[in-house]
Protein backbone atom coordinates (compact mmCIF):
# COMPACT_ATOMS: atom_id res chain seq x y z
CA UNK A 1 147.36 63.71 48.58
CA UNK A 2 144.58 61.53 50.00
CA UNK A 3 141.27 62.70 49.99
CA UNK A 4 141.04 62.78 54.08
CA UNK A 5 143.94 65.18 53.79
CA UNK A 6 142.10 67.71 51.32
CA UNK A 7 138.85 67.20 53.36
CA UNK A 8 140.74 68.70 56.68
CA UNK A 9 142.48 71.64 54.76
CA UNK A 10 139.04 72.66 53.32
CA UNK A 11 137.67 72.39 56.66
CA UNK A 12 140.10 74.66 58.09
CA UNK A 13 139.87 76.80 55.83
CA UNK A 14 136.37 77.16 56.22
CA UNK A 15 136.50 76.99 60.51
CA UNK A 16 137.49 80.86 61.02
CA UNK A 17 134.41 81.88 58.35
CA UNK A 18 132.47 80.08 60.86
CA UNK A 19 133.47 81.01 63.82
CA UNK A 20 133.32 84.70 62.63
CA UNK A 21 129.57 84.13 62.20
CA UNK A 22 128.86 83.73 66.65
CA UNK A 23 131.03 87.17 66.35
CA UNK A 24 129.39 89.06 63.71
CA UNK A 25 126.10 88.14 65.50
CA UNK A 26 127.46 88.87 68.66
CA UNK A 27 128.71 92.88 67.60
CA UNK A 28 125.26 93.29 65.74
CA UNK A 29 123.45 91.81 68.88
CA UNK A 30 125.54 94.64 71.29
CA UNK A 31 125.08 97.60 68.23
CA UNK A 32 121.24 96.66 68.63
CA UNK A 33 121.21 96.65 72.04
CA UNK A 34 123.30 100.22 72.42
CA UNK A 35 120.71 101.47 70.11
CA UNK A 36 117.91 100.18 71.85
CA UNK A 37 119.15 102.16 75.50
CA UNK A 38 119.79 105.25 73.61
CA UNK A 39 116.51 105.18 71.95
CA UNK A 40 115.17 104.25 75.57
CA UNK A 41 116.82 107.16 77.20
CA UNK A 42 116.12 109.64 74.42
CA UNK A 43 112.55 108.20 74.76
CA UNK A 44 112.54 108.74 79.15
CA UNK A 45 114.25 112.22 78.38
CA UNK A 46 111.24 113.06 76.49
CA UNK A 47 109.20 112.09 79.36
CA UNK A 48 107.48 115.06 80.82
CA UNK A 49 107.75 114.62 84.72
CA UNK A 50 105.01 115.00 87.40
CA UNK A 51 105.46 114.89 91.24
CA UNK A 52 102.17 113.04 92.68
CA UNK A 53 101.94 113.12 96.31
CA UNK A 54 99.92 110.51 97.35
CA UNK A 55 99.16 108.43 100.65
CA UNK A 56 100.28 105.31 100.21
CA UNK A 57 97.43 102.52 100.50
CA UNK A 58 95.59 100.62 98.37
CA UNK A 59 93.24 103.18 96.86
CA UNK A 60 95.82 104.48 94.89
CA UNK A 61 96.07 101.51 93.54
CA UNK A 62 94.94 102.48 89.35
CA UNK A 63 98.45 104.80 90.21
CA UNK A 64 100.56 101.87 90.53
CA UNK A 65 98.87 99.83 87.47
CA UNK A 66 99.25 103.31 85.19
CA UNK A 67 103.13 103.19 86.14
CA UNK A 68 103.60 99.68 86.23
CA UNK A 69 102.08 98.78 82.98
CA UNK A 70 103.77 102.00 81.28
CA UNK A 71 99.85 103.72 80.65
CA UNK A 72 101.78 106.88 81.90
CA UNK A 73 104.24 106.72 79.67
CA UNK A 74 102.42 106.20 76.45
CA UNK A 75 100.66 109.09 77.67
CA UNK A 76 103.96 111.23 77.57
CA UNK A 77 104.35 111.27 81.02
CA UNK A 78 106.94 109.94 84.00
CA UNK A 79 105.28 110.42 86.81
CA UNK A 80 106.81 110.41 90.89
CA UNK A 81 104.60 109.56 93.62
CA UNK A 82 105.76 111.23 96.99
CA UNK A 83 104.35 109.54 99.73
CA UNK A 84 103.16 112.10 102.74
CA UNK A 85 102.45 111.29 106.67
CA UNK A 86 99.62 113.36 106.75
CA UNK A 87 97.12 115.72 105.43
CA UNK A 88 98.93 118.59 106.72
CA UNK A 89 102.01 118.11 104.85
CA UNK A 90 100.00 117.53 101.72
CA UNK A 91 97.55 120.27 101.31
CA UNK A 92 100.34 123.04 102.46
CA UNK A 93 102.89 121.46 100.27
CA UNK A 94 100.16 121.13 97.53
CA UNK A 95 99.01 124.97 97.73
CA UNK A 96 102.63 125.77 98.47
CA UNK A 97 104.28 124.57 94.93
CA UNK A 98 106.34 121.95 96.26
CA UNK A 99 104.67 119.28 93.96
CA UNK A 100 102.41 119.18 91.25
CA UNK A 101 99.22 117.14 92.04
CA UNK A 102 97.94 115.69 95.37
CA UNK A 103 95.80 112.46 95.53
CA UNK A 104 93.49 113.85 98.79
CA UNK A 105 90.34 113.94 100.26
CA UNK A 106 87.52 116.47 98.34
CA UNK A 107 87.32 117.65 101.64
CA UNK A 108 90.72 118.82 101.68
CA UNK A 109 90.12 120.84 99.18
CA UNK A 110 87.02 122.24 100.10
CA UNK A 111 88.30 122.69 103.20
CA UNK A 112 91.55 125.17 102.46
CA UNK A 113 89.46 126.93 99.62
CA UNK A 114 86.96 127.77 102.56
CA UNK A 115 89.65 129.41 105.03
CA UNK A 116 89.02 126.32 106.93
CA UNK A 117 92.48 124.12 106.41
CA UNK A 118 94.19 122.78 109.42
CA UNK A 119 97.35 124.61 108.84
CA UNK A 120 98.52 128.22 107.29
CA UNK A 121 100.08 128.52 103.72
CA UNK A 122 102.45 130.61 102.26
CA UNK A 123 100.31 131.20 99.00
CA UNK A 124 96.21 131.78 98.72
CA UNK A 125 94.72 128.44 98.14
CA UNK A 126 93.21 128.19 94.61
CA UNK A 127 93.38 124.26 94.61
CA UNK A 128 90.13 122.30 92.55
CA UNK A 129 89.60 118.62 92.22
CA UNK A 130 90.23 117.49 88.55
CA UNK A 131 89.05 113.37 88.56
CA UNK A 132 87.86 111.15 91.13
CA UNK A 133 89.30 108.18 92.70
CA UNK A 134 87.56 107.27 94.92
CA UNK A 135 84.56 107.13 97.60
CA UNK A 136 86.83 106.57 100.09
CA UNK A 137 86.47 103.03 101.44
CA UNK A 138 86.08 104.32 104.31
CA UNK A 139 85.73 101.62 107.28
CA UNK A 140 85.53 102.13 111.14
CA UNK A 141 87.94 99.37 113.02
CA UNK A 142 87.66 99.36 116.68
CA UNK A 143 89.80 97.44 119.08
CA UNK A 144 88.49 93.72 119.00
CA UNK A 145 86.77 94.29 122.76
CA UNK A 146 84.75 97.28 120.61
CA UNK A 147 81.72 95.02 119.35
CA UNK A 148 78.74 97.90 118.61
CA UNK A 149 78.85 101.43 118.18
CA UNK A 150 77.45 102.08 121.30
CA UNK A 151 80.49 100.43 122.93
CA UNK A 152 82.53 103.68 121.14
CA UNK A 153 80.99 106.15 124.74
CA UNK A 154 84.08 106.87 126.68
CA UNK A 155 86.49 106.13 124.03
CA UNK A 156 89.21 107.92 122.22
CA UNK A 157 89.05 107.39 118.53
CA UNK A 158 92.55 108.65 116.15
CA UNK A 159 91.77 111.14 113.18
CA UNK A 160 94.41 112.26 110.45
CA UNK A 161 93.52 115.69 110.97
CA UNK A 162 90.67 117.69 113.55
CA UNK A 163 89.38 120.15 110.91
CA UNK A 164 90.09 118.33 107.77
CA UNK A 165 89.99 115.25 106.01
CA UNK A 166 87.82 111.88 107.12
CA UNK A 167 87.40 114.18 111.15
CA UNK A 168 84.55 115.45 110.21
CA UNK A 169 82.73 112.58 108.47
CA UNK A 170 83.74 110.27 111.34
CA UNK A 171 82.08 113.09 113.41
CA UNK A 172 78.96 112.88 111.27
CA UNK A 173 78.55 108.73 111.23
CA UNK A 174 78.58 108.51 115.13
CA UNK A 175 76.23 111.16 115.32
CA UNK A 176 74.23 108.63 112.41
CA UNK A 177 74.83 106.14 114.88
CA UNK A 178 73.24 107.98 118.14
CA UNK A 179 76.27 109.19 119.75
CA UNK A 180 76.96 112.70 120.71
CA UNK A 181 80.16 115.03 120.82
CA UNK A 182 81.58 114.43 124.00
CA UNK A 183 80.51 110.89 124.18
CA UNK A 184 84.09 110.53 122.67
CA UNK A 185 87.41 112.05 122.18
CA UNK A 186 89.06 112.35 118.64
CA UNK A 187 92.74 112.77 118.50
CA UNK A 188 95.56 113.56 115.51
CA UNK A 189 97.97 110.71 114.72
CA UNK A 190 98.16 111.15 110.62
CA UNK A 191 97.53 109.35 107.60
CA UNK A 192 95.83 105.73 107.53
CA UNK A 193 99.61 103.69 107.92
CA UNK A 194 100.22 105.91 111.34
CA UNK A 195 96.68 105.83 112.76
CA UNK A 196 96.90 101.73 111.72
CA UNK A 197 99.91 101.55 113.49
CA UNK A 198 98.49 103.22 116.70
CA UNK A 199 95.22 100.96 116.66
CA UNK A 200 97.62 97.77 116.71
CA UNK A 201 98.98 99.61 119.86
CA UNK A 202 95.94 99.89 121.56
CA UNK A 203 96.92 103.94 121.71
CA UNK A 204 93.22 104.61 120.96
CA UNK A 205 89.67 102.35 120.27
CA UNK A 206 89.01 102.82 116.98
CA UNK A 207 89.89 104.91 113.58
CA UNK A 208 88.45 105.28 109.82
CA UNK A 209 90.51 103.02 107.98
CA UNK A 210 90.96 102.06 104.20
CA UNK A 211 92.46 98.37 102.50
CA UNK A 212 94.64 97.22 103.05
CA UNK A 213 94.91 98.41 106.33
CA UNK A 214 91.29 97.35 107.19
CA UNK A 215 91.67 93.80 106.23
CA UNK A 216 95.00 93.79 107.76
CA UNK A 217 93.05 94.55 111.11
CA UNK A 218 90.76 92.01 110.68
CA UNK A 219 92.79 89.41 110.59
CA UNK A 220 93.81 90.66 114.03
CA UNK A 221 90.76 90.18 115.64
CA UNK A 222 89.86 93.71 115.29
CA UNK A 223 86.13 94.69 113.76
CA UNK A 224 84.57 96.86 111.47
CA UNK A 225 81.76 98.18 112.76
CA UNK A 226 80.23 100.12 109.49
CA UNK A 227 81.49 102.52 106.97
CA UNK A 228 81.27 105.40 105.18
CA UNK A 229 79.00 104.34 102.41
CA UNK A 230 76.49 102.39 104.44
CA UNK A 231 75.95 105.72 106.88
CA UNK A 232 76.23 108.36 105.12
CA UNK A 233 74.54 106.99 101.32
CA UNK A 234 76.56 109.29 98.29
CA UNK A 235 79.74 110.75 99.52
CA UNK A 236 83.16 111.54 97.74
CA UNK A 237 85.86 110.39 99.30
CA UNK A 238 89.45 110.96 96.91
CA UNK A 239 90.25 113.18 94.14
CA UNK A 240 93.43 114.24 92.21
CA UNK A 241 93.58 117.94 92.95
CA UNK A 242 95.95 120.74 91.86
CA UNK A 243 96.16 124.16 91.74
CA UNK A 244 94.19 125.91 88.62
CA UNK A 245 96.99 127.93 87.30
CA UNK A 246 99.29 124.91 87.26
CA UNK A 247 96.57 123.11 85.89
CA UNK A 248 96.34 125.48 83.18
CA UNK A 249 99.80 125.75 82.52
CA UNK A 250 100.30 121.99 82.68
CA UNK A 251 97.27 120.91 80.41
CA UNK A 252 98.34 118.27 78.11
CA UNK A 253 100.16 116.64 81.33
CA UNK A 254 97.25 116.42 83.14
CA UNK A 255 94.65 114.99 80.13
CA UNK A 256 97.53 112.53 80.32
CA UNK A 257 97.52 111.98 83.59
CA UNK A 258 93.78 111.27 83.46
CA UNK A 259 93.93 109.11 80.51
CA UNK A 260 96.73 106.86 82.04
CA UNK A 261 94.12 106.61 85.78
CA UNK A 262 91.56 105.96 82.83
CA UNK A 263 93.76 103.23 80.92
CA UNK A 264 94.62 101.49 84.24
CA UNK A 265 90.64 101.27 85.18
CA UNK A 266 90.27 99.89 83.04
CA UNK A 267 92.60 97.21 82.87
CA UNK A 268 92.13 96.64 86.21
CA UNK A 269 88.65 95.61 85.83
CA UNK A 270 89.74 93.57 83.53
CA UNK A 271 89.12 90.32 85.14
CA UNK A 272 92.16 88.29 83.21
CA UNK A 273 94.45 90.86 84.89
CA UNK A 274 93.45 90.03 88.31
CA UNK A 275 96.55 87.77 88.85
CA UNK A 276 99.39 90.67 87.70
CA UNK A 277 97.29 93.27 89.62
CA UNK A 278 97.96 91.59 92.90
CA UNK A 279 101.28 91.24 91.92
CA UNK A 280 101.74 95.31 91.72
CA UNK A 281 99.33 95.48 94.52
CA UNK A 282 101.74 93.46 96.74
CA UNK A 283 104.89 94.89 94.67
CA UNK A 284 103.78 98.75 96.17
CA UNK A 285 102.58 97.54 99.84
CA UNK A 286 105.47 95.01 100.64
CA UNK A 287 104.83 92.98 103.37
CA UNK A 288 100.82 92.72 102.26
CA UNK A 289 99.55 88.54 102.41
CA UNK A 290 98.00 87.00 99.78
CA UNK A 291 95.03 86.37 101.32
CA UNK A 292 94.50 90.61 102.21
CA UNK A 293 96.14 91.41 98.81
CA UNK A 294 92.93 89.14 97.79
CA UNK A 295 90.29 90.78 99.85
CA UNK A 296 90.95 94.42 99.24
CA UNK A 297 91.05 93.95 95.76
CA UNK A 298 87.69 92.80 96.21
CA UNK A 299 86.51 96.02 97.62
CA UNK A 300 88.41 98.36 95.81
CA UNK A 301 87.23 96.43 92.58
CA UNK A 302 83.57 95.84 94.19
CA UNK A 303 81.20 96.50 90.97
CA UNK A 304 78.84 98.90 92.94
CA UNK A 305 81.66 100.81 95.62
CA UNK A 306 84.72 100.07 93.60
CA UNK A 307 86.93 102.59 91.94
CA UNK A 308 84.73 104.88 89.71
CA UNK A 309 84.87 103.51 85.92
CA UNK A 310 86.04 106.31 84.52
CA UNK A 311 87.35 108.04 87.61
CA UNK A 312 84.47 110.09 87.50
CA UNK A 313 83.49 112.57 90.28
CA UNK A 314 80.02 111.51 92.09
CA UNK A 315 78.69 115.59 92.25
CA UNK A 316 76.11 113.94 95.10
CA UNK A 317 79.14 112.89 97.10
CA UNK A 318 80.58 115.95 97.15
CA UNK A 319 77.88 117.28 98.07
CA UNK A 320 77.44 115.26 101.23
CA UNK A 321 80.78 116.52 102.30
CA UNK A 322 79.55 120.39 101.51
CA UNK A 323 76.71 119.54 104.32
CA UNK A 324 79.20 117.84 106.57
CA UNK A 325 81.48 121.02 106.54
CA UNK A 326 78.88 123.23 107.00
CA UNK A 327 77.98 121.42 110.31
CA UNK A 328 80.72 121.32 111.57
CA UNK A 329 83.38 123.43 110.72
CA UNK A 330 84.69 126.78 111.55
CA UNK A 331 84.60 129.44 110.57
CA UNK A 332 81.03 128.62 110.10
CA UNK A 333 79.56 128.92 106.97
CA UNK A 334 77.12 127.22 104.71
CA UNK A 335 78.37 125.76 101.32
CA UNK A 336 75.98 125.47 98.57
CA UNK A 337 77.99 125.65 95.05
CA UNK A 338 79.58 121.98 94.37
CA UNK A 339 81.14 123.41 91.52
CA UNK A 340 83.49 125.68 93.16
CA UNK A 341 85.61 122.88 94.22
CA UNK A 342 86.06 120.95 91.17
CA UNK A 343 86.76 121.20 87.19
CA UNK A 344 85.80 118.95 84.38
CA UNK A 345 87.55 120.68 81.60
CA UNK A 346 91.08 118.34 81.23
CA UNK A 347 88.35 115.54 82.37
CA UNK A 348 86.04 115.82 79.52
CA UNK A 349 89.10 116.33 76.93
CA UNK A 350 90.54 113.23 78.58
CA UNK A 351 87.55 111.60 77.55
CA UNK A 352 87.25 112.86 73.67
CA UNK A 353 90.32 110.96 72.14
């Protein structure tokens, strides 16, 4: 026997060892993987849900970063934003029980614990603001032949709501600005993507507006005549709000809830992140540009009117609001205590770990 011939029987004798190897790897690399989705869906099954019901723009924004980046789920939580048309279908469903947190306007709330809310609800109101979001960002866009405030006489501007919400503020800058009730006409269309909407249509002058739909406008030739901030000095704009017995039911869900809005804060002012956060920005809003994906990240990352820190509530701001509603809305009354409206308990324990 020649030595090539006892070279190629060793050598097939040793081919099936080897090709067993690809195999063996191959049954470990699908064990591992079956373990790895089981763990994954034992993991999500641990999850402890929570409906959000938000309005979908970009200051919600740290909401999209917290579930993107998985800040809610380290935090025990799977959280499902519902997205709402309007204030109206919020704050009822909110006081209601039909979901477990609402991203709103403070003045929402102040508004339905008052006896002042737009609409009726099945159950009392006992609904308090638990973390800040936001101031609001809170422009006025007017039709591109709108150049001045004063150009606003005669005009009819769209509000989400007429007793709630940014109505009353609006109400409050034009009177800033010189211009009287009567010297307009306000009129209900809904949340900022249905009162953007209408402005493209020309179906009324002008509307309070937040990014992206404000940029969006711009680049249409439309203006922005002043805001919320600039008028009006301190004001609170959003909150996360839910009702307190929930709330106290529901408390390690909601420090981490907090802690996730915290986590994704603070990534977000992260300045390396900037890149991936336009990504989600653009990801949640499809249909955004670049170039406004750019410029309301600017704003809502501005380092003097950007997203609170620490999603703190500005007590001042809410305060402006408490003088706004006392102006202005019925029944009359005049508010005084800040603290009625909001709690700092699940804030502060957020906070201590």
């Amino acid at each position: 026997m020649t030595s090539e011939v006892i070279a190629n029987r060793q050598f097939n004798m040793m081919r099936p060892r080897v090709a067993a190897v690809p195999r063996i790897a191959g049954m470990i690399a699908v064990v591992a993987l079956c373990s790895i989705l089981a763990w994954s869906r034992v993991e999500a099954q641990s999850l402890k849900k929570l409906d959000v019901n938000v309005f979908p723009a970009g200051f919600i924004l740290p909401l999209w970063v917290a579930q993107d980046k998985g800040f809610f789920a380290r935090n025990g939580l799977q959280v499902r934003m519902i997205a709402t048309p309007n204030s109206v279908q919020q704050m009822t469903g909110l006081i209601n029980g039909q979901f477990d947190i609402a991203m709103t306007a403070v003045d929402n709330v102040i508004a339905y614990m008052e006896g002042q809310g737009e609409a009726p609800t099945r159950s009392t109101p006992d609904i308090v603001a638990l973390m800040g979001s936001s101031s609001g960002f809170l422009s006025l866009i007017t039709a591109p032949e709108i150049k001045s405030l004063a150009d606003l006489r005669g005009t009819t501007l769209s509000v989400d709501a007429m007793t709630t919400g940014y109505a009353f503020t609006l109400r409050r800058m034009l009177e800033k600005a010189g211009l009287k009730d009567g010297d307009y006409t306000l009129t209900r269309v809904g949340g900022m993507k249905e009162r953007y909407e209408a402005l493209l249509e020309r179906k009324q002058a002008g509307s309070l507006l937040v990014p992206p739909f404000t940029l969006a406008a711009l680049d249409r030739q439309f203006n922005e005549l002043t805001t919320a901030l600039a008028l009006l000095g301190h004001f609170q704009g959003g909150v996360a709000a839910a009702r307190r017995a929930w709330a106290a039911e529901h408390r390690d869900e909601l420090i981490g809830f907090i802690r996730g809005n915290i986590a994704a804060l603070d990534w977000l002012y992260d300045a390396n992140n900037k890149s991936k956060a336009l990504q989600i920005f653009q990801a949640h809003l499809p249909g955004t540009s670049v170039a406004v994906a750019e410029k309301s990240y600017g704003v809502l990352l501005h380092p003097s009117s950007g997203f609170p820190r620490k999603a703190e509530i500005d007590v001042e701001g809410v305060r402006t609001v408490m003088e706004i509603r006392s102006q202005y809305a019925e029944p009359r009354k005049t508010l005084t205590d800040p603290s009625r409206y909001y709690d700092l308990t699940y804030y502060r324990a957020a906070l201590s770990n």
